[in-house]
C-alpha atoms as a PDB file:
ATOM      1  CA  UNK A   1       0.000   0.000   0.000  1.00  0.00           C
ATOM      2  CA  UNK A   2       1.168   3.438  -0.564  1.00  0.00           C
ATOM      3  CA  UNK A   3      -0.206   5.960   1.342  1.00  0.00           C
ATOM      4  CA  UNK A   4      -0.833  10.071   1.087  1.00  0.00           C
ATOM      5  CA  UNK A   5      -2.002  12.204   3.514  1.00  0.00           C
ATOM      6  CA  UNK A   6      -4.230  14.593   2.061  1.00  0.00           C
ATOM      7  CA  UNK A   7      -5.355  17.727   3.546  1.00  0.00           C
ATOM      8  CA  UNK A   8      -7.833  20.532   2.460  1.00  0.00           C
ATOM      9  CA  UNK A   9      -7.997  23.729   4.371  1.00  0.00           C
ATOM     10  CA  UNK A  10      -9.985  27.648   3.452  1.00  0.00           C
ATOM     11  CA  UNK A  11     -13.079  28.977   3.409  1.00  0.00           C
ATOM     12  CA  UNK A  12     -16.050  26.343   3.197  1.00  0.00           C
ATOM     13  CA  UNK A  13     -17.821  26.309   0.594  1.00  0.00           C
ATOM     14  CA  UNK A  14     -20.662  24.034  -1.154  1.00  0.00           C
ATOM     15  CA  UNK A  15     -18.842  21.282  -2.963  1.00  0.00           C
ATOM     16  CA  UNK A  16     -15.120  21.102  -1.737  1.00  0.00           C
ATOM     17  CA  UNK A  17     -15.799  17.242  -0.343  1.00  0.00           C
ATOM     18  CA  UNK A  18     -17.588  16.491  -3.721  1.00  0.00           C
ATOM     19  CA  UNK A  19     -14.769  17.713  -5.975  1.00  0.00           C
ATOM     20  CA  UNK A  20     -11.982  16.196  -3.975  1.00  0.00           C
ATOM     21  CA  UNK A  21     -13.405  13.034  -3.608  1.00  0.00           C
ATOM     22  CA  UNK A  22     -14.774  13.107  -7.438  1.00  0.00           C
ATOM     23  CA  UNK A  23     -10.667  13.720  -8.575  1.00  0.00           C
ATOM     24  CA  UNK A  24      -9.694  10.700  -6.217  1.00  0.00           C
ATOM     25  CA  UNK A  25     -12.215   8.343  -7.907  1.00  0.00           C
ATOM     26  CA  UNK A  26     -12.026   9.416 -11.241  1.00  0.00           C
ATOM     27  CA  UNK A  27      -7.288   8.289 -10.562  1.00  0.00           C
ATOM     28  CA  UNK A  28      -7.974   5.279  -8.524  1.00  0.00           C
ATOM     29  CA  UNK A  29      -7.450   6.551  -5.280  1.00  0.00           C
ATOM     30  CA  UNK A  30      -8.762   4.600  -2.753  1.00  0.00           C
ATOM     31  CA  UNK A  31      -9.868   6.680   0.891  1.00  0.00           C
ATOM     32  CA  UNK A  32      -9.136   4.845   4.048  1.00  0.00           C
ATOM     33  CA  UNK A  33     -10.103   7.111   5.993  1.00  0.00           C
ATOM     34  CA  UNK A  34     -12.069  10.813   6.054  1.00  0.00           C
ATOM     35  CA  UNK A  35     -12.124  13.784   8.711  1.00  0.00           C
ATOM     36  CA  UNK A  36     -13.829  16.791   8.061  1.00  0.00           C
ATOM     37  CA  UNK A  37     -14.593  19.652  10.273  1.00  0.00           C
ATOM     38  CA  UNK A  38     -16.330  23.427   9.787  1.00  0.00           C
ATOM     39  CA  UNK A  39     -15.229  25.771  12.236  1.00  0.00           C
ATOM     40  CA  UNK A  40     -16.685  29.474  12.247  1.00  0.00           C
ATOM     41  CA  UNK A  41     -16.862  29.312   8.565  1.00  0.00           C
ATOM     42  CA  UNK A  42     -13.249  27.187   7.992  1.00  0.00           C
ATOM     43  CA  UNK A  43     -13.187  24.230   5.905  1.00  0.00           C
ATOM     44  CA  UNK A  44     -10.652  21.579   7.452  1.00  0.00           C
ATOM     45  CA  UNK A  45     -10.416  18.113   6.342  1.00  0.00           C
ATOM     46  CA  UNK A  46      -8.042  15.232   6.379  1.00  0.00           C
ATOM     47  CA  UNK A  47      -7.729  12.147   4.248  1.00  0.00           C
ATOM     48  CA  UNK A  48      -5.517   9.299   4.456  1.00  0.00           C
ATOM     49  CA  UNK A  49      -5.454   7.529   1.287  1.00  0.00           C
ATOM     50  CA  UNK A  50      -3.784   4.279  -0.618  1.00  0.00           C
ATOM     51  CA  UNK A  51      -2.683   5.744  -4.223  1.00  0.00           C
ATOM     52  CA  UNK A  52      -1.067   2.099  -5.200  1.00  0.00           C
ATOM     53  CA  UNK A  53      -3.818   1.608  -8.065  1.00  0.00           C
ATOM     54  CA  UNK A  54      -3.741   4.773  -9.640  1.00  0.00           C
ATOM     55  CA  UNK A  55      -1.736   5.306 -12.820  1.00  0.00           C
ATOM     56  CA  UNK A  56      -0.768   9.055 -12.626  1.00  0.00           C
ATOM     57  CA  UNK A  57       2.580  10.167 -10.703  1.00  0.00           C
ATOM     58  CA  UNK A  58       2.170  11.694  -7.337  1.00  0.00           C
ATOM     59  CA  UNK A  59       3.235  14.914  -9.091  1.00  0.00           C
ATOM     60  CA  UNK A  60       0.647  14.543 -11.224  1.00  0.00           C
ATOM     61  CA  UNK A  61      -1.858  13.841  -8.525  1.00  0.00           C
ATOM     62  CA  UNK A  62      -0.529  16.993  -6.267  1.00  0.00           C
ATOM     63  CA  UNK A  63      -0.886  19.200  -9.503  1.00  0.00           C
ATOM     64  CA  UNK A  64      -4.140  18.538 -10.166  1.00  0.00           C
ATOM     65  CA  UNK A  65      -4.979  18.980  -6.682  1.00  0.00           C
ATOM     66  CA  UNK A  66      -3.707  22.339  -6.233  1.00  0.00           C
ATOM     67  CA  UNK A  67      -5.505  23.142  -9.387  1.00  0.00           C
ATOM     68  CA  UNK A  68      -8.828  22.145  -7.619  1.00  0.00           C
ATOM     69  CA  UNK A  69      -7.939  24.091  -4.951  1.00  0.00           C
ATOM     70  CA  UNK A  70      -7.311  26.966  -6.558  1.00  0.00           C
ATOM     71  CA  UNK A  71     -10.867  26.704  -8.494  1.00  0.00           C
ATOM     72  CA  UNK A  72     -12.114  25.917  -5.055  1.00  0.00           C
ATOM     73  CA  UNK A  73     -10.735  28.985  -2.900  1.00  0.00           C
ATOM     74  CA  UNK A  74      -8.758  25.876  -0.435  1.00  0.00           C
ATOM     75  CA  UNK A  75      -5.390  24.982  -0.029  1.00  0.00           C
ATOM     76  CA  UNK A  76      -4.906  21.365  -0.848  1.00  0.00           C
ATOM     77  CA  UNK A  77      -1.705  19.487   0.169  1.00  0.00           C
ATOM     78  CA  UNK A  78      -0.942  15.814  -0.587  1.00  0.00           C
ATOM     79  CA  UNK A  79       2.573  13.978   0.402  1.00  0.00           C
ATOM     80  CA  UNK A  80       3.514  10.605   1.357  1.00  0.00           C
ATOM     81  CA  UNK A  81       2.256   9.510   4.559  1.00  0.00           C
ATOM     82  CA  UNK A  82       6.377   8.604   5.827  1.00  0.00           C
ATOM     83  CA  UNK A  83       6.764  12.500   4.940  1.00  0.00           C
ATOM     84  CA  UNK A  84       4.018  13.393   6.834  1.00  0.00           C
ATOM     85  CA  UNK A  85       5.141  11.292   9.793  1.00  0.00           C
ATOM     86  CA  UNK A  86       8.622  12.818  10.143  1.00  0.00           C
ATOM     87  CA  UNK A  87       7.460  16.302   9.468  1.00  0.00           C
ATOM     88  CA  UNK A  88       4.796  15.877  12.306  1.00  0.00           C
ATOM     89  CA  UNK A  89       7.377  13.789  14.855  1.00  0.00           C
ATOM     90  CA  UNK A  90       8.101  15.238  18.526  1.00  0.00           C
END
């Protein structure tokens, strides 16, 4: 399995959970697992997701991402989970 942590962050608006999760289908990216939270008006949601099926690049994957962001008004970030874990050690 190879995992991403993906996380969405910005203003909430109607859609940003369909569009993200549309993108992810559409490559072969399979969720494991889903947070989501609206906070005063703040979109926040994190994904962890298995992107061993899917026949883009990661690159690929993070551009279009940011791209959806961008049409969305949210900042999207996607790395490998093992980056993830040593950026977020104590």
């Amino acid at each position: 399995m190879e995992k991403v942590i993906i996380s969405v962050v910005g203003k909430d608006t109607v859609g940003i959970i369909a569009r993200v999760c549309t993108f992810l289908a559409e490559s072969n990216v399979n969720i494991n697992d889903i947070s989501q939270t609206i906070i005063q008006g703040y979109f926040n949601m994190m994904m962890i997701a298995d992107i061993s099926d899917c026949a883009m690049p990661l690159t690929t994957i993070q551009q279009n991402l940011d791209e959806i962001g961008e049409s969305l008004g949210v900042q999207i970030k996607c790395q490998r989970e093992e980056i993830f874990d040593k950026m977020h050690r104590i």
